[in-house]
Protein backbone atom coordinates (compact mmCIF):
# COMPACT_ATOMS: atom_id res chain seq x y z
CA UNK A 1 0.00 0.00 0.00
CA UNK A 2 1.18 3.51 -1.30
CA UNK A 3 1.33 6.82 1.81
CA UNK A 4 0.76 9.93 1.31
CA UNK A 5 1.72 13.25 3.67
CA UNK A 6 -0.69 16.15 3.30
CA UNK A 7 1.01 19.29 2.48
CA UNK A 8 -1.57 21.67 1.73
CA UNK A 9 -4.98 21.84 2.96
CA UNK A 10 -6.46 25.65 2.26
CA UNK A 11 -9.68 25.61 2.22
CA UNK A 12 -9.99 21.90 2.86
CA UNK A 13 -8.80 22.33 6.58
CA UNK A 14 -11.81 20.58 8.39
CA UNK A 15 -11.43 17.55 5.74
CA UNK A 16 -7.50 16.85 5.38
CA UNK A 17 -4.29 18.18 8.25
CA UNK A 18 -1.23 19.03 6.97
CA UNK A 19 1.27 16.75 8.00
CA UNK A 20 -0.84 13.84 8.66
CA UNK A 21 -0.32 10.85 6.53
CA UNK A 22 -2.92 8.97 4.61
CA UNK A 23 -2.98 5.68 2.62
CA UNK A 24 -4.19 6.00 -0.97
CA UNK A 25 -6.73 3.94 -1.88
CA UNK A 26 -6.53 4.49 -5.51
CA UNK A 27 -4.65 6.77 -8.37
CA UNK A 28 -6.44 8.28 -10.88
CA UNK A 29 -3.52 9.36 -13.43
CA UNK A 30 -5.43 10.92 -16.14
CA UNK A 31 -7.09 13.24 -13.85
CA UNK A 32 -3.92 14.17 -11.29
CA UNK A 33 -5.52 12.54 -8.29
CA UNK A 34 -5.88 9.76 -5.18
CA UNK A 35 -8.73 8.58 -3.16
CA UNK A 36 -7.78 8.98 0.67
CA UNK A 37 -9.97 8.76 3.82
CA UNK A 38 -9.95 11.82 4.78
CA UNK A 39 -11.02 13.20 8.50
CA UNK A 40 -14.92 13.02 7.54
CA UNK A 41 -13.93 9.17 7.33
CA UNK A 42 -15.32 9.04 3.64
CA UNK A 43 -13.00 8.40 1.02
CA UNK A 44 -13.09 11.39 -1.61
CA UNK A 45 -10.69 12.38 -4.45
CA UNK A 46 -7.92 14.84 -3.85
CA UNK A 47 -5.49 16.69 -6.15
CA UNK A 48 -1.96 14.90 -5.83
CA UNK A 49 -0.39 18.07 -5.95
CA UNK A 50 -1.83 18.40 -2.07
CA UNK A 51 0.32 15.41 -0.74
CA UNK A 52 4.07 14.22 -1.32
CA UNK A 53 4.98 10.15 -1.30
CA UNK A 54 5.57 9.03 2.20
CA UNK A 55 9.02 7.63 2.72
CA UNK A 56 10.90 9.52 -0.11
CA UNK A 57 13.07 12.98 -0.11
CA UNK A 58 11.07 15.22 -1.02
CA UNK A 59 8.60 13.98 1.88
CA UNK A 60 11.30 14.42 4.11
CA UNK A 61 11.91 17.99 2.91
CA UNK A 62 7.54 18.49 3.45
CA UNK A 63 8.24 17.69 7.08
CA UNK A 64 10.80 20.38 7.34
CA UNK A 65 8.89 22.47 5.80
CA UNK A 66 5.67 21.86 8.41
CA UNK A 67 7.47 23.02 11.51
């Protein structure tokens, strides 16, 4: 199973927190987007743009970038 760290959540604060990390459920390519749980505990779609891969760089550098 793929993880995901939310990174941005304007607008969207009472449905996804920044920082938290989510398993994707499913990738939708074509349309830039992954089906999370989100803190409603439905699963909706999200852009992809909004989360970075859990366990790589660049999620490391998100995590820096959230304190």
């Amino acid at each position: 199973m793929e993880y995901v760290i939310c990174v941005f959540n304007t607008d969207y604060e009472a449905s996804l927190e920044k920082g938290k990390i989510y398993p994707v459920l499913e990738k939708i390519e074509n349309f830039n987007q992954i089906k999370i749980i989100d803190e409603s505990h439905e699963s909706y779609l999200y852009n992809t743009d909004w989360f970075y891969p859990y366990g790589t760089k660049r999620m490391e550098l998100a995590e820096k970038s959230l304190k």
